[in-house]
Protein backbone atom coordinates (compact mmCIF):
# COMPACT_ATOMS: atom_id res chain seq x y z
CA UNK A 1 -17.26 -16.61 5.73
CA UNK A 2 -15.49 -18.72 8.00
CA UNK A 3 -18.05 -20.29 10.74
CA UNK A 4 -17.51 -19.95 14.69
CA UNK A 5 -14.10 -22.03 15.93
CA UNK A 6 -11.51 -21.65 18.32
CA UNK A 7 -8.06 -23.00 18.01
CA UNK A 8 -8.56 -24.62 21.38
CA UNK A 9 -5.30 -24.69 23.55
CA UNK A 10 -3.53 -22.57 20.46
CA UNK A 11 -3.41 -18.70 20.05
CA UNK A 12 -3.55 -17.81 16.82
CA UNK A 13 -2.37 -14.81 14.60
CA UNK A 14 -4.47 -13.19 11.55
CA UNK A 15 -2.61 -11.25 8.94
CA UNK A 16 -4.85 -9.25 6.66
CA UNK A 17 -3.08 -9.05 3.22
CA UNK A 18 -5.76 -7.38 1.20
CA UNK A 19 -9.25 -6.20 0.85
CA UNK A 20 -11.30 -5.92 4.29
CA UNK A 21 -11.56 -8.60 7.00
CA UNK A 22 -14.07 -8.76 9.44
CA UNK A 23 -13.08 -10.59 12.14
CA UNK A 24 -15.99 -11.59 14.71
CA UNK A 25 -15.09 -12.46 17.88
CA UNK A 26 -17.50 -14.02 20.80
CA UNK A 27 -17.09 -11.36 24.32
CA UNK A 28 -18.45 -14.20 26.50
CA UNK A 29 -18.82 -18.25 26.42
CA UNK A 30 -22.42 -19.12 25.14
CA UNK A 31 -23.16 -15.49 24.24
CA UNK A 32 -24.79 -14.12 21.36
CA UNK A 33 -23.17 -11.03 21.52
CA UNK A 34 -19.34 -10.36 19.59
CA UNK A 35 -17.12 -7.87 18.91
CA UNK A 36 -16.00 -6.67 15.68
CA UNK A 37 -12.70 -6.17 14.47
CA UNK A 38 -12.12 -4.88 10.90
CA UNK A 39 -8.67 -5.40 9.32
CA UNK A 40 -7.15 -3.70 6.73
CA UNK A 41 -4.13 -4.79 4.77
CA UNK A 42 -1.37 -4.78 7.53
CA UNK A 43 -2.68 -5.16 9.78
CA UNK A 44 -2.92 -8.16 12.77
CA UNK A 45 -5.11 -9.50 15.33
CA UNK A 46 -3.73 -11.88 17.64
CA UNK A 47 -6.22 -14.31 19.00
CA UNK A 48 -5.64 -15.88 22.51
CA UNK A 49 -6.26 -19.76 23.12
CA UNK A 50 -9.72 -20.81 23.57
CA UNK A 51 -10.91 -17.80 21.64
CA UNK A 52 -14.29 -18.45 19.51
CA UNK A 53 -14.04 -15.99 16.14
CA UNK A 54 -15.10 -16.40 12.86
CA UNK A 55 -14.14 -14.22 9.48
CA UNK A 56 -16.18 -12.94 7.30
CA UNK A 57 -16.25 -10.47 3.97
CA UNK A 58 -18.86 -8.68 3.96
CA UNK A 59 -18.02 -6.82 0.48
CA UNK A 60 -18.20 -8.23 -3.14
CA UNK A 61 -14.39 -7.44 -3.45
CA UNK A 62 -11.97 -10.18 -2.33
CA UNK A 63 -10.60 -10.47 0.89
CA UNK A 64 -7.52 -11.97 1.49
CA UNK A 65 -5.51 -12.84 5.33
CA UNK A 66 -3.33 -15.82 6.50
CA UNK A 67 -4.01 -17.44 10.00
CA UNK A 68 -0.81 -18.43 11.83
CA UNK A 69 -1.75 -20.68 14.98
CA UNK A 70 1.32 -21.46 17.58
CA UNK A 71 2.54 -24.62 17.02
CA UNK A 72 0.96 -27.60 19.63
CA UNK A 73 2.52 -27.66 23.06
């Protein structure tokens, strides 16, 4: 699992390449509550700025993905 960030001022870009991904993703600032987002191999989410998400594998099989944040501005 990959605890609660955002990429601040960056959007960002997660490739699934294998397994499942779970992507969690907070619906409000300071909320408890989040949506989530199951990826598949091929598959993308892209991740406005300022967006607070964490990743996390919830099977014993691996689960592999690639983040691709923009570059800074």
């Amino acid at each position: 699992m990959v605890d609660w960030h955002s990429t601040d001022h960056r959007e960002e870009l997660l490739l699934a390449l294998g397994g499942r991904v779970e992507v969690q993703v907070q619906i409000r600032s300071r909320s408890a509550s989040a949506r989530r987002i199951t990826l598949t191999s091929g598959q993308s989410l892209f991740l406005p700025s300022r967006t607070r998400h964490r990743v996390v594998n919830r099977r014993s099989a691996q689960a592999r993905y690639v983040y691709v944040p923009a570059p800074p501005r």
